[in-house]
N, C-alpha and C. Protein backbone atom coordinates (compact mmCIF):
# COMPACT_ATOMS: atom_id res chain seq x y z
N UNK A 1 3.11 -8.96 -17.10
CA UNK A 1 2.80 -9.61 -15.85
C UNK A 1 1.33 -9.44 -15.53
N UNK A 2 1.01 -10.29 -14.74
CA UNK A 2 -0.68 -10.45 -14.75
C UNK A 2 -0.50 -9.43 -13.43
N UNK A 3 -1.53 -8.33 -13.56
CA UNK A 3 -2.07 -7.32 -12.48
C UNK A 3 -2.17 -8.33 -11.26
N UNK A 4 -3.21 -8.89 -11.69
CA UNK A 4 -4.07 -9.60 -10.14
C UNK A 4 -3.34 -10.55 -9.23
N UNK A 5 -1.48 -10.74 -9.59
CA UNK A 5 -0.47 -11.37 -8.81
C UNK A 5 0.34 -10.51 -8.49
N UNK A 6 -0.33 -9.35 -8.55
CA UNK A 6 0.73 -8.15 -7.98
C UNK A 6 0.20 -7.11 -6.80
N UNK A 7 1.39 -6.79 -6.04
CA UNK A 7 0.54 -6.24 -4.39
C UNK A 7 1.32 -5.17 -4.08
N UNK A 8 0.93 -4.46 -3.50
CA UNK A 8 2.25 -2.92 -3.07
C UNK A 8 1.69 -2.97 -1.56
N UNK A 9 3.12 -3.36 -0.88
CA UNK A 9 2.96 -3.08 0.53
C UNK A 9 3.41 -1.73 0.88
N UNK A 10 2.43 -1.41 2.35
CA UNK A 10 2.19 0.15 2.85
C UNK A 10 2.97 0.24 4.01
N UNK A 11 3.40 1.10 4.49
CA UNK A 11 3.29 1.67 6.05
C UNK A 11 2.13 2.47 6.11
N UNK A 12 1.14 2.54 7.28
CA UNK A 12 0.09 3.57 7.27
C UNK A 12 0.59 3.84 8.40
N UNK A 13 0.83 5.45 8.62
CA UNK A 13 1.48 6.25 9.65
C UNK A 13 -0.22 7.25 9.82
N UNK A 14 -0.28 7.18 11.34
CA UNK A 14 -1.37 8.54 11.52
C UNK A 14 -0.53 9.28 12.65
N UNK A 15 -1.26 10.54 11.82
CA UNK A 15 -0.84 11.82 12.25
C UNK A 15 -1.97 12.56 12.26
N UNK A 16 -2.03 12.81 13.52
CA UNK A 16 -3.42 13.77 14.51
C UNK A 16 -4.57 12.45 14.03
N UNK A 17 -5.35 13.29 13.27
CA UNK A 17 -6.55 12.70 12.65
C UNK A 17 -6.40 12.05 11.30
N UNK A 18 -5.41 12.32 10.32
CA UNK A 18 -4.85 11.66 8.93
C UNK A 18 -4.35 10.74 9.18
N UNK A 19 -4.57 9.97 8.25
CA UNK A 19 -3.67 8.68 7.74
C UNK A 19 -2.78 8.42 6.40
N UNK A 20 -1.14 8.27 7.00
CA UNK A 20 -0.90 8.71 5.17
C UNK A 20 0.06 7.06 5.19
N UNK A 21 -0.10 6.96 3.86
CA UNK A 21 0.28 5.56 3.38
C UNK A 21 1.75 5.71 2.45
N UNK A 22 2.95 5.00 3.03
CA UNK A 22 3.67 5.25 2.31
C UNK A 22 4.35 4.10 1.48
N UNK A 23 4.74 4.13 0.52
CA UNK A 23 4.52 2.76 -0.55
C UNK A 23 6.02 2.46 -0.10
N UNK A 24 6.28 1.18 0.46
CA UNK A 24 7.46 0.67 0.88
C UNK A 24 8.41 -0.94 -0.05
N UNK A 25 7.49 -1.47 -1.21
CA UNK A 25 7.72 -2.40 -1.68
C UNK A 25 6.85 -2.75 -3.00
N UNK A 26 6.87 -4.25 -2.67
CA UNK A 26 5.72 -4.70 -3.57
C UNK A 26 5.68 -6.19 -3.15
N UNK A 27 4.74 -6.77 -3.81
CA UNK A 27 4.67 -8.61 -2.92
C UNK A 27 4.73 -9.25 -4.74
N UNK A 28 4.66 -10.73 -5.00
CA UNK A 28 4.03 -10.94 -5.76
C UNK A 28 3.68 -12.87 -5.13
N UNK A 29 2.14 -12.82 -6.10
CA UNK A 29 1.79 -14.35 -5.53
C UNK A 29 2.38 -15.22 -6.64
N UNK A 30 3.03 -16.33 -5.98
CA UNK A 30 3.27 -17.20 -6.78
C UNK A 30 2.29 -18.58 -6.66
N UNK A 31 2.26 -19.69 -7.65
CA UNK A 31 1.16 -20.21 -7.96
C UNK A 31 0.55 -21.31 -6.55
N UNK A 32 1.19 -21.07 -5.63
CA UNK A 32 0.59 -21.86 -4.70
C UNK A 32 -0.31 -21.42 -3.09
N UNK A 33 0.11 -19.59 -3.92
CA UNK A 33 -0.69 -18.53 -2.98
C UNK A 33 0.09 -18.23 -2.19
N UNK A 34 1.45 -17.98 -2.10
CA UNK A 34 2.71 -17.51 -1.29
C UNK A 34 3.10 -16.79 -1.89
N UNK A 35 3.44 -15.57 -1.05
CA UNK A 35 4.04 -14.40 -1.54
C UNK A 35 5.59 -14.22 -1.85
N UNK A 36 6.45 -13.76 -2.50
CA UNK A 36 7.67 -13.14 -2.82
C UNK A 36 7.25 -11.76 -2.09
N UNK A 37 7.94 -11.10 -1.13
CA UNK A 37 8.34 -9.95 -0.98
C UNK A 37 9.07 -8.99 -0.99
N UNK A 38 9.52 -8.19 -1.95
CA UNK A 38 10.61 -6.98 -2.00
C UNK A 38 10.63 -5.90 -1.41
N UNK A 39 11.14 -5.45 -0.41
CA UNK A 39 10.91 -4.25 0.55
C UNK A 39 12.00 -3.08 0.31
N UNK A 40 11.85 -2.22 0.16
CA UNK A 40 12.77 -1.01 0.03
C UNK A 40 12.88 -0.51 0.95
N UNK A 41 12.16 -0.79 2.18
CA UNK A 41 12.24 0.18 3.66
C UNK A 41 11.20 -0.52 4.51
N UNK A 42 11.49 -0.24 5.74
CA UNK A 42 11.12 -1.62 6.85
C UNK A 42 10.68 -0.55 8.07
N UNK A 43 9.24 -0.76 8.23
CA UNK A 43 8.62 0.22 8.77
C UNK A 43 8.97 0.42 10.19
N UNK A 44 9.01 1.03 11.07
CA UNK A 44 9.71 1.29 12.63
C UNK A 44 8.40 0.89 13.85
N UNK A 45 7.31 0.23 12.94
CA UNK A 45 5.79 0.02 13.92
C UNK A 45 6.11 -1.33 13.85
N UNK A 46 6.77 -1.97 12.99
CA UNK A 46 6.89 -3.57 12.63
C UNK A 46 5.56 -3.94 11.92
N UNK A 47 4.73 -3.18 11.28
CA UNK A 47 3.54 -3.30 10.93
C UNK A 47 3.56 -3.26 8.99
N UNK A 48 2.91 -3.77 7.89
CA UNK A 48 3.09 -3.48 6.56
C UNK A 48 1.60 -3.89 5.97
N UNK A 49 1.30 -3.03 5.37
CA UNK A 49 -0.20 -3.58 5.23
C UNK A 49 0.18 -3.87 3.62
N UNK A 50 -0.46 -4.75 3.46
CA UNK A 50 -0.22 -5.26 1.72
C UNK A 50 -1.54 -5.55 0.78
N UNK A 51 -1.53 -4.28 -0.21
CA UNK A 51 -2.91 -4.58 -0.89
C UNK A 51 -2.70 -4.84 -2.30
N UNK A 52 -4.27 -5.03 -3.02
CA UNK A 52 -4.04 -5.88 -4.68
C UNK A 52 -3.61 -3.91 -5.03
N UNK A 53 -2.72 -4.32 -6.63
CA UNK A 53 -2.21 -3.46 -7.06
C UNK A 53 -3.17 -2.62 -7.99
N UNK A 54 -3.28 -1.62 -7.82
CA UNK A 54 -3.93 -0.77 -8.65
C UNK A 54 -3.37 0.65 -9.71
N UNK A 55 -3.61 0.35 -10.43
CA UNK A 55 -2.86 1.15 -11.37
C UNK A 55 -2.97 2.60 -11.36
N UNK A 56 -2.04 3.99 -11.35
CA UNK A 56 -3.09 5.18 -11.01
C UNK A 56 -3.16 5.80 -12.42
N UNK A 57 -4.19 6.95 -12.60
CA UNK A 57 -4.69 7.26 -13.84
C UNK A 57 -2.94 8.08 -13.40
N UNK A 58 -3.09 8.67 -15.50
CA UNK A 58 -1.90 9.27 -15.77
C UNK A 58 -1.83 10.62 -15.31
N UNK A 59 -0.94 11.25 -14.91
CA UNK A 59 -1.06 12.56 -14.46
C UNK A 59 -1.30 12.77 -12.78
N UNK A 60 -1.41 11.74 -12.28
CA UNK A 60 -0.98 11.68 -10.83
C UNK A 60 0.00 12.00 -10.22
N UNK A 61 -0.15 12.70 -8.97
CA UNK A 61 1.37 12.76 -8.44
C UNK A 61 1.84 11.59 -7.58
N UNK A 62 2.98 11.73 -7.34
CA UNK A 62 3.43 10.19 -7.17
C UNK A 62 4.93 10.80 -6.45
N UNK A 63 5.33 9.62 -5.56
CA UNK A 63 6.28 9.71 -4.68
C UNK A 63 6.02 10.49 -3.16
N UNK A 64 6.69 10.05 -2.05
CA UNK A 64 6.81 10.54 -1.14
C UNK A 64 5.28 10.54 -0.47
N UNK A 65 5.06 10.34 1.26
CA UNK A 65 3.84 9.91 1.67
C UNK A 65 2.56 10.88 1.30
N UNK A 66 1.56 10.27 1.14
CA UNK A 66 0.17 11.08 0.77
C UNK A 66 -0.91 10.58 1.78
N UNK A 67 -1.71 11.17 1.27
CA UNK A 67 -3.15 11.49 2.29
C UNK A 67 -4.04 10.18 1.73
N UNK A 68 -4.56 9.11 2.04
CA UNK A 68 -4.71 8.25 1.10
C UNK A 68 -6.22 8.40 0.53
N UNK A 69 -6.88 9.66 1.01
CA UNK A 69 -8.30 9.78 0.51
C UNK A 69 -7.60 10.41 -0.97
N UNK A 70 -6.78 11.39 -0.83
CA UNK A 70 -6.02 11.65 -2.44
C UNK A 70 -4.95 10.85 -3.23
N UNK A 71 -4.26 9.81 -2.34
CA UNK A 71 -3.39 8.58 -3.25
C UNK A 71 -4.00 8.54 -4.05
N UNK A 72 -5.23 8.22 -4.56
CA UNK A 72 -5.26 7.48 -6.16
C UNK A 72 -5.63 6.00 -6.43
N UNK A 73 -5.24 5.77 -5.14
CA UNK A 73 -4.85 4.11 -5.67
C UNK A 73 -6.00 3.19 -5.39
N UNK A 74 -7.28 3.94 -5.58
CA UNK A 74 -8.75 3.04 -5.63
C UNK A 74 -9.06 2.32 -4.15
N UNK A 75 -8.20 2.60 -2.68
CA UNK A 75 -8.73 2.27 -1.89
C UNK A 75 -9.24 3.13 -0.80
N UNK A 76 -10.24 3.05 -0.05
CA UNK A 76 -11.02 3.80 0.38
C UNK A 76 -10.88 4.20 2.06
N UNK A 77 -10.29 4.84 2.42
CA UNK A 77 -10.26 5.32 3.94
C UNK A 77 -11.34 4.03 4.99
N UNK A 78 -12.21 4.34 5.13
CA UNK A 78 -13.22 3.27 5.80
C UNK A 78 -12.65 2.38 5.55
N UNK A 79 -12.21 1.69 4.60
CA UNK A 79 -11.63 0.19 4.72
C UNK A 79 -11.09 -0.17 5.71
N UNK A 80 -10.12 1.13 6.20
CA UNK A 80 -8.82 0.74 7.16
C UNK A 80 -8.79 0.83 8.25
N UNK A 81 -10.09 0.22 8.91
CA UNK A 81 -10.00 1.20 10.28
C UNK A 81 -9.22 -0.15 11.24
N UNK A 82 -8.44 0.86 12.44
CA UNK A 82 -7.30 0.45 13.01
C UNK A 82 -8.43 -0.80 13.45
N UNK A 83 -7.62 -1.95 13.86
CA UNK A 83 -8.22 -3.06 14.72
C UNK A 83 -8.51 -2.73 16.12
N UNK A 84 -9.69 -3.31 16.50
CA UNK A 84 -9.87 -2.99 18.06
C UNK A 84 -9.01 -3.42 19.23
C-alpha cells in the first residue's frame, strides 16, 4: 500500500501541562481525496485529529498513550497548538 494514502487518527488528551496522543484508528484516501475511516475507539471530546502516517524506527515502544515529544512518530509538539 502506498504510505502517502495512509493516516492514523489521534485523540490528544492534556493533562496539566502534557499532551499525550492516543492512536485510535487509521483513515485512508481514496482517489478522489475522501477518506475511508476505521475507528477502534471514539474519543469522549468528540474531537480526532488525523495525520499523514509515519512509520516508527524499530525498537520503539508502542501501545497505550505517550508523551508525543517521545511517540516517535516524526511530529512535533509546536505543530499542535490548541486553536484560539
Amino acid at each position: 500500500m502506498d504510505q502517502s494514502k495512509m493516516k492514523i487518527a489521534y485523540v490528544v488528551t492534556q493533562r496539566g501541562t502534557k499532551k499525550y496522543w492516543t492512536r485510535i484508528g487509521v483513515a485512508f484516501v481514496n482517489r478522489d481525496g475522501s477518506f475511508n475511516v476505521k475507528l477502534e475507539a471514539m474519543p469522549v471530546n468528540g474531537e480526532i485529529h488525523v495525520r499523514d502516517y509515519v512509520p516508527r524506527e524499530e525498537g520503539e515502544e508502542s501501545g497505550g498513550p505517550t508523551l508525543l515529544k517521545k511517540a516517535g512518530n516524526g511530529h512535533l509538539d509546536e505543530a499542535f497548538a490548541e486553536p484560539a
